[in-house]
C-alpha atoms as a PDB file:
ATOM      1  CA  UNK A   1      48.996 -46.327  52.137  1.00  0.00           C
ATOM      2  CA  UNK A   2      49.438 -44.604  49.042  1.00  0.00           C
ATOM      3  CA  UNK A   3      51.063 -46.705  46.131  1.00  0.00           C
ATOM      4  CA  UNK A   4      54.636 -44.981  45.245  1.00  0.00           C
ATOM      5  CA  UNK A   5      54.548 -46.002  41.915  1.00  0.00           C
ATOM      6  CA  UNK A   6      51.585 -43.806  41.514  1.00  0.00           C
ATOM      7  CA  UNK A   7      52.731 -40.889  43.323  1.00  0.00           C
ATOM      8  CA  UNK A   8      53.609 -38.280  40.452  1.00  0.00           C
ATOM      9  CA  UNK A   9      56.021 -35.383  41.068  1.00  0.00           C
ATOM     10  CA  UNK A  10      56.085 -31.684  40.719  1.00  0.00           C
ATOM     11  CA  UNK A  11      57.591 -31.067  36.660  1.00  0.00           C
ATOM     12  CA  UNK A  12      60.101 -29.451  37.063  1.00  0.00           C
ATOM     13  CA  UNK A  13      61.344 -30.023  40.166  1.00  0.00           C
ATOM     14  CA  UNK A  14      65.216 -30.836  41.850  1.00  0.00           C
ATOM     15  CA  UNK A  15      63.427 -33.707  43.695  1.00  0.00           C
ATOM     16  CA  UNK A  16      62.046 -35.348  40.239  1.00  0.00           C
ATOM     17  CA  UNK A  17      65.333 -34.613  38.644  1.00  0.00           C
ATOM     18  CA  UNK A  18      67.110 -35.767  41.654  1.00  0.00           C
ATOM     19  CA  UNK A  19      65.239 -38.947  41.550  1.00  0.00           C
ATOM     20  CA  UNK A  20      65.318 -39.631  38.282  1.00  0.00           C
ATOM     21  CA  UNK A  21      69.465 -39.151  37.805  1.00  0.00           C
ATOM     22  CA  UNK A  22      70.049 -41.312  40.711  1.00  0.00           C
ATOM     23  CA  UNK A  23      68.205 -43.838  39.274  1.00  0.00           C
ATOM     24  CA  UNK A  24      70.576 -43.004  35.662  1.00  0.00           C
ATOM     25  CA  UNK A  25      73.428 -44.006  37.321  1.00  0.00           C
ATOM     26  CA  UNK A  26      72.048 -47.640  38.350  1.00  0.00           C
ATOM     27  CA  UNK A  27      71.114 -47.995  34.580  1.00  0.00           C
ATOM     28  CA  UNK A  28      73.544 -50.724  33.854  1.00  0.00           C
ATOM     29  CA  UNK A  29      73.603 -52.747  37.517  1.00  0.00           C
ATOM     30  CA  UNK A  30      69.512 -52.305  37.855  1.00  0.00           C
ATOM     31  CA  UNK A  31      68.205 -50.998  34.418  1.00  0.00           C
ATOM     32  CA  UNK A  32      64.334 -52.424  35.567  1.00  0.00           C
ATOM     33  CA  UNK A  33      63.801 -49.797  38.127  1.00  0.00           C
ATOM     34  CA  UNK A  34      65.471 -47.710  36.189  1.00  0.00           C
ATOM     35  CA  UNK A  35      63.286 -47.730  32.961  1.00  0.00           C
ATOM     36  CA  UNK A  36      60.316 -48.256  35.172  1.00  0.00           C
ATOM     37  CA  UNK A  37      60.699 -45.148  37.040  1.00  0.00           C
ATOM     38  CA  UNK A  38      61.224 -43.363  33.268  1.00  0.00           C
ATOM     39  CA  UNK A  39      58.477 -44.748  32.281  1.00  0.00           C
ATOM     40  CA  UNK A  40      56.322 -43.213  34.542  1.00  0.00           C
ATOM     41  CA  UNK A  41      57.836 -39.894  34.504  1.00  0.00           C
ATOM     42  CA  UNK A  42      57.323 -39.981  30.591  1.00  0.00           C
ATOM     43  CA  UNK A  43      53.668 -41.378  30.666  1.00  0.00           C
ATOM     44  CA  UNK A  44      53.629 -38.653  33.702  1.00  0.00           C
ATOM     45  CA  UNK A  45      54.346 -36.307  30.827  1.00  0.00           C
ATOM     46  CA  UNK A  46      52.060 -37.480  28.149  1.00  0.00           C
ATOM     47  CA  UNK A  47      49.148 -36.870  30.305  1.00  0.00           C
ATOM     48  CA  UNK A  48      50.068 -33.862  31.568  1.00  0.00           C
ATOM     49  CA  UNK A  49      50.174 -32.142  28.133  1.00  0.00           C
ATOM     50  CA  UNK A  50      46.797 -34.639  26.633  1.00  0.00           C
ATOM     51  CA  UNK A  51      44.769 -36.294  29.304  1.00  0.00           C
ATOM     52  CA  UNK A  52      44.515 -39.604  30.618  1.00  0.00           C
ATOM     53  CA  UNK A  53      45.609 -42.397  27.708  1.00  0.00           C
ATOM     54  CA  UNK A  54      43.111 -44.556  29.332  1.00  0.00           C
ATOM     55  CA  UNK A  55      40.875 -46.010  26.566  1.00  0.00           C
ATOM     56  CA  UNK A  56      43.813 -44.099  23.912  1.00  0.00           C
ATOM     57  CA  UNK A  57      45.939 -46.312  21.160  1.00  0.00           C
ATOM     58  CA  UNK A  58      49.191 -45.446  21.732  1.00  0.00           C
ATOM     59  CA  UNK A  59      51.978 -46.334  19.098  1.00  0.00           C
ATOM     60  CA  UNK A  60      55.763 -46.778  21.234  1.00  0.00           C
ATOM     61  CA  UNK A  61      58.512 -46.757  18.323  1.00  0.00           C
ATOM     62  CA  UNK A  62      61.996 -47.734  19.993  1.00  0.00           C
ATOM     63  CA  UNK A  63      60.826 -48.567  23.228  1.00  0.00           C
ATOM     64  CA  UNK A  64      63.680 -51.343  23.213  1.00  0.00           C
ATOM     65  CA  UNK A  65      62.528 -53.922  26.201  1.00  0.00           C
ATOM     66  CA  UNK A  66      58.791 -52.331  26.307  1.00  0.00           C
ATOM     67  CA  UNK A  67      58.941 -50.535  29.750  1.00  0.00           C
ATOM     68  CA  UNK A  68      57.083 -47.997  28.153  1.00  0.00           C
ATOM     69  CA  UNK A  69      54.280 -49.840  26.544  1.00  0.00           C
ATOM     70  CA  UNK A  70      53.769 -51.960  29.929  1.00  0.00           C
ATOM     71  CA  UNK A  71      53.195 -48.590  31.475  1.00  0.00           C
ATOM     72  CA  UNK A  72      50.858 -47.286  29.076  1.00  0.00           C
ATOM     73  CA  UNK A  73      49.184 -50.711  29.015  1.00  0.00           C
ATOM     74  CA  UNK A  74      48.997 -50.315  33.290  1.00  0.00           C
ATOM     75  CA  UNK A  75      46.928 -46.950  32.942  1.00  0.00           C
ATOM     76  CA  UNK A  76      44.696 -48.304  30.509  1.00  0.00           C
ATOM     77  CA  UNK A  77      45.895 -47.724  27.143  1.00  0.00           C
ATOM     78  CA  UNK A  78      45.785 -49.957  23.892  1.00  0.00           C
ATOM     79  CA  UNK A  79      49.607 -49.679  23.647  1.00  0.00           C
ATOM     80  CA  UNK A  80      51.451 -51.402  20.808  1.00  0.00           C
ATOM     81  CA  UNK A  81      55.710 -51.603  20.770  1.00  0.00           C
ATOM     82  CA  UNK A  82      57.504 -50.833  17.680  1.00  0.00           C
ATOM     83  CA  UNK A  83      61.287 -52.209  17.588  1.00  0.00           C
ATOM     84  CA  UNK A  84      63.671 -52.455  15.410  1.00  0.00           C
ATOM     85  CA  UNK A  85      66.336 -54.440  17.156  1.00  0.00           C
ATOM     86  CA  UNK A  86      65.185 -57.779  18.812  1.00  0.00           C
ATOM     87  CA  UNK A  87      68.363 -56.993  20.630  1.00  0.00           C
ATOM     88  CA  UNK A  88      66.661 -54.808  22.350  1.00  0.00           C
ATOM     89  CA  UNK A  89      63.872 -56.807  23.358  1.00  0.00           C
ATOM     90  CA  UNK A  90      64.967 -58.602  26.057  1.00  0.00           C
ATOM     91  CA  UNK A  91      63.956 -61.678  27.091  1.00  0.00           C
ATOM     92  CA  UNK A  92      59.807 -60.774  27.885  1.00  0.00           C
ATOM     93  CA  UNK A  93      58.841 -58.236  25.095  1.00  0.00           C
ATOM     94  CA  UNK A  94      55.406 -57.015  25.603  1.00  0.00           C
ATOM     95  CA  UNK A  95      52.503 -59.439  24.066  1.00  0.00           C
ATOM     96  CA  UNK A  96      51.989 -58.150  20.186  1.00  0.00           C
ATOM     97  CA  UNK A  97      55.604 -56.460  20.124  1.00  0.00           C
ATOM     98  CA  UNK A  98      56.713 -55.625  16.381  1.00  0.00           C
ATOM     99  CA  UNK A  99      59.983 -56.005  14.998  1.00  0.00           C
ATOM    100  CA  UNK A 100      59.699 -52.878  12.770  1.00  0.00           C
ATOM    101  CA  UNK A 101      61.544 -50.117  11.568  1.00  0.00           C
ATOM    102  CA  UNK A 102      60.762 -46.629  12.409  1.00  0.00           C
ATOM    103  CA  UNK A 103      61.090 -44.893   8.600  1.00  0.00           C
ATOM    104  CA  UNK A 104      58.392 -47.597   7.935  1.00  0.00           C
ATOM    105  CA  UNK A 105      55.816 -48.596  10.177  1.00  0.00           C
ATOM    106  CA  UNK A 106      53.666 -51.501   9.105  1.00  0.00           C
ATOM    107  CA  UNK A 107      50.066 -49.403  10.157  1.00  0.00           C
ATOM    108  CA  UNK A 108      47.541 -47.111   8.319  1.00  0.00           C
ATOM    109  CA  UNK A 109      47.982 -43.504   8.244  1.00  0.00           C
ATOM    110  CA  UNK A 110      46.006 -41.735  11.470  1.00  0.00           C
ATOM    111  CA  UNK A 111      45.682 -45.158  13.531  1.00  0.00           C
ATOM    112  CA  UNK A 112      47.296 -43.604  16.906  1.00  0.00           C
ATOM    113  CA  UNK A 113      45.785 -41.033  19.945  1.00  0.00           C
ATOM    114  CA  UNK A 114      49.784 -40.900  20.833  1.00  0.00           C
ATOM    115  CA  UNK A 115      52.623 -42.031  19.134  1.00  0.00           C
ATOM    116  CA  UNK A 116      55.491 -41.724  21.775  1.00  0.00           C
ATOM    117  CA  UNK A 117      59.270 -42.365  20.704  1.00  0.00           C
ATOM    118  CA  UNK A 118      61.860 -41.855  23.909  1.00  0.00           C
ATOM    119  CA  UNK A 119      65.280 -41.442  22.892  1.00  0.00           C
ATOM    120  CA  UNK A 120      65.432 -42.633  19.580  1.00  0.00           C
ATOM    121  CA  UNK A 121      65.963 -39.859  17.558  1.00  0.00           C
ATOM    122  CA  UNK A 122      70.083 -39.625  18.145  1.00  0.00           C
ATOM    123  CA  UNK A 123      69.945 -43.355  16.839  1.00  0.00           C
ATOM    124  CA  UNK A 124      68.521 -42.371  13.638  1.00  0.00           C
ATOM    125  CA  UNK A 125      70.849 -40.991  10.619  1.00  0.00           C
ATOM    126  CA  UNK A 126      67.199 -39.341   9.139  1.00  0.00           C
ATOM    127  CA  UNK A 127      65.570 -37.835  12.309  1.00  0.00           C
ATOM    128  CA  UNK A 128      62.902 -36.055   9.501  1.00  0.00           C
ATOM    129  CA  UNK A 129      62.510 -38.506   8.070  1.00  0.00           C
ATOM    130  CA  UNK A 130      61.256 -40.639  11.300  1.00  0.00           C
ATOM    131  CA  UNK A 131      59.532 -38.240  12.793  1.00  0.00           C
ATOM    132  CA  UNK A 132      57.382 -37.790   9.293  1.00  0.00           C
ATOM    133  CA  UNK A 133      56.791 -41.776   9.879  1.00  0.00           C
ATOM    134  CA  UNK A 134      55.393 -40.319  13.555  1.00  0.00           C
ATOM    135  CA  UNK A 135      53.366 -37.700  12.177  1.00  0.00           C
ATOM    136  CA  UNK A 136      51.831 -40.399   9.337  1.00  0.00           C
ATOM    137  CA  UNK A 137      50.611 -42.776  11.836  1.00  0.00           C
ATOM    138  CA  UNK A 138      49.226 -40.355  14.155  1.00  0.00           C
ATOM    139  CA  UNK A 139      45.696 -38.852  14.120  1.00  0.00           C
ATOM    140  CA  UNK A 140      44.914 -35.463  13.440  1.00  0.00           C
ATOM    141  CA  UNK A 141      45.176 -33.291  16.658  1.00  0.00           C
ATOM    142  CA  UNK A 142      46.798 -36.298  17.964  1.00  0.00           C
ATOM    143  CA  UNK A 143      49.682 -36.083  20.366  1.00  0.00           C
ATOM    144  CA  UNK A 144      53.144 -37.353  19.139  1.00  0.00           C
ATOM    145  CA  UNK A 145      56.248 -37.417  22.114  1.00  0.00           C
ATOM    146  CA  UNK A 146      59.432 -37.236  20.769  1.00  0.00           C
ATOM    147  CA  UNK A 147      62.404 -37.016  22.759  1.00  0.00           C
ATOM    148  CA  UNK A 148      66.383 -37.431  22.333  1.00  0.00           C
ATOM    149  CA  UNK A 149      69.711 -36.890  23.704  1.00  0.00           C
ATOM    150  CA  UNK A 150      71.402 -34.225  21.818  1.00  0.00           C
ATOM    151  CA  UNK A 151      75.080 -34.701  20.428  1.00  0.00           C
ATOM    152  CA  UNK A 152      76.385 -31.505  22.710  1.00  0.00           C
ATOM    153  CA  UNK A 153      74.795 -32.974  25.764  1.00  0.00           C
ATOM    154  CA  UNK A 154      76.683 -34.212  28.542  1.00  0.00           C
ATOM    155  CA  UNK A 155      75.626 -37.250  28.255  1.00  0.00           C
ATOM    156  CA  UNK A 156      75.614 -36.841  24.131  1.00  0.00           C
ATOM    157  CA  UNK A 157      78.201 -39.795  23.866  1.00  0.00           C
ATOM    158  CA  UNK A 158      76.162 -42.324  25.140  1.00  0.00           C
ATOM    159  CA  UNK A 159      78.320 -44.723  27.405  1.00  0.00           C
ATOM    160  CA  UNK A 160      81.240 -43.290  26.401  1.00  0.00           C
ATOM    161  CA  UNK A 161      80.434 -39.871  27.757  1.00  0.00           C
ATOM    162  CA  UNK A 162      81.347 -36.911  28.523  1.00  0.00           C
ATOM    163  CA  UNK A 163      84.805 -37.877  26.714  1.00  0.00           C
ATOM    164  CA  UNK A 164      82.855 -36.931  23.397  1.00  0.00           C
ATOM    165  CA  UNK A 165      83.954 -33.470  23.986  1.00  0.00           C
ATOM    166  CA  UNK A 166      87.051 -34.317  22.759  1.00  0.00           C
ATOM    167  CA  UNK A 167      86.054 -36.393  19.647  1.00  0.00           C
ATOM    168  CA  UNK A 168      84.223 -39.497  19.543  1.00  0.00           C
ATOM    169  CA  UNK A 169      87.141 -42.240  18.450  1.00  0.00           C
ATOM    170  CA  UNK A 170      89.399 -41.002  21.521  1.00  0.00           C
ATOM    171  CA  UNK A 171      86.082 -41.588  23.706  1.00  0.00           C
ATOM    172  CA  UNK A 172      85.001 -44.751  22.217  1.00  0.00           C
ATOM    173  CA  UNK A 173      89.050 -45.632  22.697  1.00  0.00           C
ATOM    174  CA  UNK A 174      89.142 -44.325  26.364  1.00  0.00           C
ATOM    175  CA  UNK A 175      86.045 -46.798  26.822  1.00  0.00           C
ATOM    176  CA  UNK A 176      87.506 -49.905  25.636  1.00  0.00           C
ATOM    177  CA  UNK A 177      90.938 -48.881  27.802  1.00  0.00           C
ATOM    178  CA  UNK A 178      88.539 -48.745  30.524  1.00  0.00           C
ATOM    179  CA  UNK A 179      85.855 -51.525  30.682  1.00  0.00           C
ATOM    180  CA  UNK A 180      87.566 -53.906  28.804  1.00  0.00           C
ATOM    181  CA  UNK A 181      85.000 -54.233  25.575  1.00  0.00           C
ATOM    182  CA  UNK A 182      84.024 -52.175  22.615  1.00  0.00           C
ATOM    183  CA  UNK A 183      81.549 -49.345  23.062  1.00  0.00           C
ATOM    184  CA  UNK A 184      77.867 -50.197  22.100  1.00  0.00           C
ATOM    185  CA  UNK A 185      77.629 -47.228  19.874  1.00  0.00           C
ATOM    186  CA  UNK A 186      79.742 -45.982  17.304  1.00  0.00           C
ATOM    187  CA  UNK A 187      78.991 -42.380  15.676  1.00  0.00           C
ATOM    188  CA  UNK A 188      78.082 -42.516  12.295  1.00  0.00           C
ATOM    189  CA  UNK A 189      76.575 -45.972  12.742  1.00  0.00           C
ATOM    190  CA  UNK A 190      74.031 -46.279  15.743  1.00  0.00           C
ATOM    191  CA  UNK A 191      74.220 -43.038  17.362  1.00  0.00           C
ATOM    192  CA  UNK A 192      74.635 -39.484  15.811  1.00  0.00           C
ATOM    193  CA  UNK A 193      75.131 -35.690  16.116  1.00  0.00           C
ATOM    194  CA  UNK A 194      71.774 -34.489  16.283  1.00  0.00           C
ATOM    195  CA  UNK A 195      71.405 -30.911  17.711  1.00  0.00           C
ATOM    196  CA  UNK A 196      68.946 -28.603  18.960  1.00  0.00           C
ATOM    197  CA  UNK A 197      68.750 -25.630  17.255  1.00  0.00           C
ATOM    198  CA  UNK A 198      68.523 -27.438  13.551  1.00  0.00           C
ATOM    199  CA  UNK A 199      65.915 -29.893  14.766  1.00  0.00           C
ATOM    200  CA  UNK A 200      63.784 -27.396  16.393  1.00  0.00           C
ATOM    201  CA  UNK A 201      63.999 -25.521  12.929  1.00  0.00           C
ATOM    202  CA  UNK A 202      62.918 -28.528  11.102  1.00  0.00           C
ATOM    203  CA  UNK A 203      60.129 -29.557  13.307  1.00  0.00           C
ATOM    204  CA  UNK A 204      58.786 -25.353  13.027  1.00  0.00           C
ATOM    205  CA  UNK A 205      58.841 -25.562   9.295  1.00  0.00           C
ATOM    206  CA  UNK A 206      56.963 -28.409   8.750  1.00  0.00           C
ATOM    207  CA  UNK A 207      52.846 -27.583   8.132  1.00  0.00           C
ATOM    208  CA  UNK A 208      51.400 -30.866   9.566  1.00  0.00           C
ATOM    209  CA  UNK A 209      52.718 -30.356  13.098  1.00  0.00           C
ATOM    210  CA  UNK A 210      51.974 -27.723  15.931  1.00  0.00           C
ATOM    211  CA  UNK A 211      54.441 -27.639  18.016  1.00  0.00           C
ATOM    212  CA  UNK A 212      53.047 -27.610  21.766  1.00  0.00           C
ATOM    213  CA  UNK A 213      56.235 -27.195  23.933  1.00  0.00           C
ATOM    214  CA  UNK A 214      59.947 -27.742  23.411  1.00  0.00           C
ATOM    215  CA  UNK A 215      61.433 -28.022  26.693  1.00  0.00           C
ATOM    216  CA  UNK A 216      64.581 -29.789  28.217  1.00  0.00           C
ATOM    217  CA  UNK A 217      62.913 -33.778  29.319  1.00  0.00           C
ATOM    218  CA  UNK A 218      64.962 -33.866  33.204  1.00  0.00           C
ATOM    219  CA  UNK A 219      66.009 -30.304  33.632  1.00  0.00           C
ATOM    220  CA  UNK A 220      64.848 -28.765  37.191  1.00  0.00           C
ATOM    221  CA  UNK A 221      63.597 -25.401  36.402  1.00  0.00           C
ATOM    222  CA  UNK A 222      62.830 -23.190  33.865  1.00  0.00           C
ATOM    223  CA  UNK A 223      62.777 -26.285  31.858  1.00  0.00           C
ATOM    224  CA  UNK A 224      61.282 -24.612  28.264  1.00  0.00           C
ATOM    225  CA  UNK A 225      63.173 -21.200  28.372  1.00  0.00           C
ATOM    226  CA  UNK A 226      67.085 -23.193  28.556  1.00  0.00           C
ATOM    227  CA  UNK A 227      65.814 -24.312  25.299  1.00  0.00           C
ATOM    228  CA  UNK A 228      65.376 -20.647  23.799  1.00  0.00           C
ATOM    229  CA  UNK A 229      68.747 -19.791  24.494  1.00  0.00           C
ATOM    230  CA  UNK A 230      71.087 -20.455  21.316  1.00  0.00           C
ATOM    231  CA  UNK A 231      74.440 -22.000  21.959  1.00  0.00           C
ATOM    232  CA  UNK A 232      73.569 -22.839  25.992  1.00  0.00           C
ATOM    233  CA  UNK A 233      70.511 -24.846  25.034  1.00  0.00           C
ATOM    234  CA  UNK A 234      72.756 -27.233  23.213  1.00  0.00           C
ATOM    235  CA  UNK A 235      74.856 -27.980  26.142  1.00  0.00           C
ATOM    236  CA  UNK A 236      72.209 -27.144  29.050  1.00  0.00           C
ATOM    237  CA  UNK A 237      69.348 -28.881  27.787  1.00  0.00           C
ATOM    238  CA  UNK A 238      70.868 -31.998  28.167  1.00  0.00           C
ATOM    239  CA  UNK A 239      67.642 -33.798  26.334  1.00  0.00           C
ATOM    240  CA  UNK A 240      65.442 -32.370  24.425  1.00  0.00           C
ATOM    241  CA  UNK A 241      61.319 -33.210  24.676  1.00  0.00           C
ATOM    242  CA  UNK A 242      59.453 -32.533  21.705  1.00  0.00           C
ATOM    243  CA  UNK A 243      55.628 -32.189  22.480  1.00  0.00           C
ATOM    244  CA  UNK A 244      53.909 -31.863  18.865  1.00  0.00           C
ATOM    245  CA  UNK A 245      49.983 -32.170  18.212  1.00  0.00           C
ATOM    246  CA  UNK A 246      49.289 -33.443  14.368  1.00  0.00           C
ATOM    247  CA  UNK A 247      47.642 -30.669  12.189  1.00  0.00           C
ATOM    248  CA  UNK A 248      44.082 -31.346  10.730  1.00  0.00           C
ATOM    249  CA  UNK A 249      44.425 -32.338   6.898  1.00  0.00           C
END
């Protein structure tokens, strides 16, 4: 019988998105099959656009309680966590997990085949900054997977969306009203506006980059031409994937 967990579907595709939003909304009540299934999809992703990481070093900056690096590690890769927050961590970090910070990784330059960051990049009040820190530490022609939840997204406010739309202290008020307890983020902080067309006009400009695809991460169809229309894409997109290959010196 074939292994589910190994079973790898069509991208884009309602069923994949389908699959992977139901599983969104049991983030808080079962966030281990949540993240797992993620973490497949993304590692899913990774090889589509660069080939098995069997055998590949793979650098995971931000990957919080390491569901990432276990599933690189399962496939065969020499996968090493970054993290900033021991927060974060949970209570079994991966073996070799790094308390680190992303602006300043503590390895040579060109040491990764991938160097993978999921939803980190909204968390981040220099996203050029950290994504030069990805480029550094990546080979040349390596892969580097960058993804984030933009500001304009529905889901741009975090846990205290889609009440963002009407400014983030009402929405971080309307959560406490609500649950009880003070919202986990706070713009300006831990989370911020990052938006699409700016950061895809960063990433363009800079020489040590190609960028391979810019596409929305979950959307169902026509997943890389929502993100070529200005204004929608900022809304639409919902998260943006960055797939960029590191330029020979």
């Amino acid at each position: 019988m074939e292994d589910p967990s190994t079973r790898r579907p069509k991208d884009p595709s309602f069923r994949r998105s389908l699959a992977l939003f139901r599983a969104f909304l049991h983030e808080q009540d079962d966030p281990d099959s949540c993240y797992s299934l993620l973490a497949r999809d993304a590692v899913n992703q990774v090889e589509a656009y660069d080939g098995p990481v069997a055998g590949r070093t793979v650098v995971d900056v931000g990957g919080g309680s390491g569901h990432f690096t276990a599933e690189f590690r399962r496939r065969g890769a020499q996968a090493h966590l970054f993290e900033p927050d021991v927060r974060e961590l949970g209570e079994t970090p991966p073996d070799g997990t790094v308390v680190a910070d992303g602006y300043l990784l503590p390895l040579y330059d060109g040491v990764a085949d991938v160097t993978f960051s999921s939803n980190v990049l909204e968390h981040v009040a220099d996203p050029q900054t950290f994504i030069s820190e990805l480029v550094r530490v990546t080979r040349p022609d390596g892969l580097i997977y960058v993804s984030f939840t933009n500001w304009l997204s529905p889901w741009g406010g975090h846990e205290w969306a889609p009440w963002h739309y009407l400014g983030a202290e009402r929405a971080r008020a309307r959560y406490r009203r609500r649950t009880g307890r003070a919202a986990k983020h706070t713009l300006g902080e831990n989370l911020f506006a990052v938006h699409i067309g700016p950061t895809l006009r960063q990433v363009r400009a800079r020489d040590d980059v190609k960028v391979v695809s810019a596409r929305s991460r979950y959307w169902p169809f026509l997943a890389e031409t929502v993100v070529r229309a200005p204004g929608i894409r900022e809304v639409a997109t919902w998260n943006l994937l960055l797939i960029l290959r590191r330029c020979p010196p």
